[in-house]
Protein backbone atom coordinates (compact mmCIF):
# COMPACT_ATOMS: atom_id res chain seq x y z
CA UNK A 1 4.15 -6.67 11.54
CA UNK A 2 0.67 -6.71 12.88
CA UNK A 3 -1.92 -5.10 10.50
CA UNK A 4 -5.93 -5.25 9.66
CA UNK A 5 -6.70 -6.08 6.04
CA UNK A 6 -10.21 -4.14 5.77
CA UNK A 7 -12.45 -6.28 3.01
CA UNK A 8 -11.51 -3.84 0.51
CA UNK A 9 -8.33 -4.28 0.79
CA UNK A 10 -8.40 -8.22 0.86
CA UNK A 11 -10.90 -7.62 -2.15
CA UNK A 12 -8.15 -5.83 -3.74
CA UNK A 13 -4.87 -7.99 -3.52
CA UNK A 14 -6.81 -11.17 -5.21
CA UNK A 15 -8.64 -9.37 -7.49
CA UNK A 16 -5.29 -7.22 -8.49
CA UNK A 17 -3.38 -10.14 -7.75
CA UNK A 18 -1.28 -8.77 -5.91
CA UNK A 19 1.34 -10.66 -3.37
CA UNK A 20 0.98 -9.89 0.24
CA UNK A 21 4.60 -9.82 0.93
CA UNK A 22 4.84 -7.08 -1.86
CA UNK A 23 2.67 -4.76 -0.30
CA UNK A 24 4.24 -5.90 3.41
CA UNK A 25 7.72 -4.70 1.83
CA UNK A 26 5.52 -1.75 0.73
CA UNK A 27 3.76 -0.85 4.56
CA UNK A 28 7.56 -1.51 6.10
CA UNK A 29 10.07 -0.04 3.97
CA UNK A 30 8.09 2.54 1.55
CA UNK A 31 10.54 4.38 -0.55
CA UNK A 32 8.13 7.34 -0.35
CA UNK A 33 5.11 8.33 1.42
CA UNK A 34 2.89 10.41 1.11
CA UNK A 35 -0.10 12.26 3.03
CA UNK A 36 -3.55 11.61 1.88
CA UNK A 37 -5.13 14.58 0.19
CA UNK A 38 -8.69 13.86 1.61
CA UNK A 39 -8.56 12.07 5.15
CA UNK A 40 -5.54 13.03 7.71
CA UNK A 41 -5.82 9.63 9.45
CA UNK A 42 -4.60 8.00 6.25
CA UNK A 43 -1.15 7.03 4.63
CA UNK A 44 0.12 6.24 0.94
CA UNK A 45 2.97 3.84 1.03
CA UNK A 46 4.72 3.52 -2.10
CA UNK A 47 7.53 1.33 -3.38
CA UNK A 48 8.92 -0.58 -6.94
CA UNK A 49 8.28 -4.20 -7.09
CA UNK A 50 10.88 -5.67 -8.98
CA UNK A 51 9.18 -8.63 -9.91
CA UNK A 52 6.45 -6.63 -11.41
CA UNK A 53 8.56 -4.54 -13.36
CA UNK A 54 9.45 -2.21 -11.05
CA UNK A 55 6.15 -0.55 -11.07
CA UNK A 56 5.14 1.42 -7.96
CA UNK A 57 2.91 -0.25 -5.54
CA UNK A 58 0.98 2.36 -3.22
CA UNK A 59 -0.47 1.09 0.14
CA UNK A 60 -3.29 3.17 1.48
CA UNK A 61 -3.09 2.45 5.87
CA UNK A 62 -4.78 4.46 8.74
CA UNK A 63 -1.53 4.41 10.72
CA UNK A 64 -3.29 5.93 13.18
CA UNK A 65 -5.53 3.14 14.12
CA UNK A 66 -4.31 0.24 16.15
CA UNK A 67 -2.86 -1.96 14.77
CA UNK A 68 -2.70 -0.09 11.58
CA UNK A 69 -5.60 -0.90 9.13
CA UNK A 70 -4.97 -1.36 5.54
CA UNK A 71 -7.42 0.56 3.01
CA UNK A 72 -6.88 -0.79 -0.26
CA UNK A 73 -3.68 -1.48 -2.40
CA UNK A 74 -2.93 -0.70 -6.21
CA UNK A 75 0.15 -0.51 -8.60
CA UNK A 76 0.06 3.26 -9.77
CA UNK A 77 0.49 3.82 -12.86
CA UNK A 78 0.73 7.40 -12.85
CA UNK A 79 3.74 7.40 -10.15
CA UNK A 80 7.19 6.45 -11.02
CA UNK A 81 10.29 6.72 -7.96
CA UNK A 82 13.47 8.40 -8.92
């Protein structure tokens, strides 16, 4: 899949260190999304990681940009998937 990592978002995965096939399975097949409360253009992609124990990563992407561009990238905490 084609997508821009803005610097943010790079800034984010090492920093987090967080596996950029984790948040591909994430932008690909989310269990869940979700709008953005704020900005319309944007997307929250969330799914577990296993291998993190089953936390829930959430991918923030502008879908609507071409190809999509990636905002940032976090396991949240505060979200759980049934």
């Amino acid at each position: 899949m084609d997508y821009v990592l803005t610097e943010h978002a790079q800034d984010a995965l090492k920093k987090r260190r967080i596996r950029i096939g984790w948040m591909e399975q994430a932008l690909t097949t989310p269990e869940a999304t979700e709008a953005d409360p704020v900005d319309a253009d944007l997307a929250h992609h969330l799914a577990r990681v296993a291998e993190f124990g089953n936390r829930v990563l959430r991918v923030i992407v502008n879908a609507k940009r071409t190809p999509p561009h990636i905002i940032t990238v976090f396991f949240d905490r505060r979200r759980t998937i049934p």
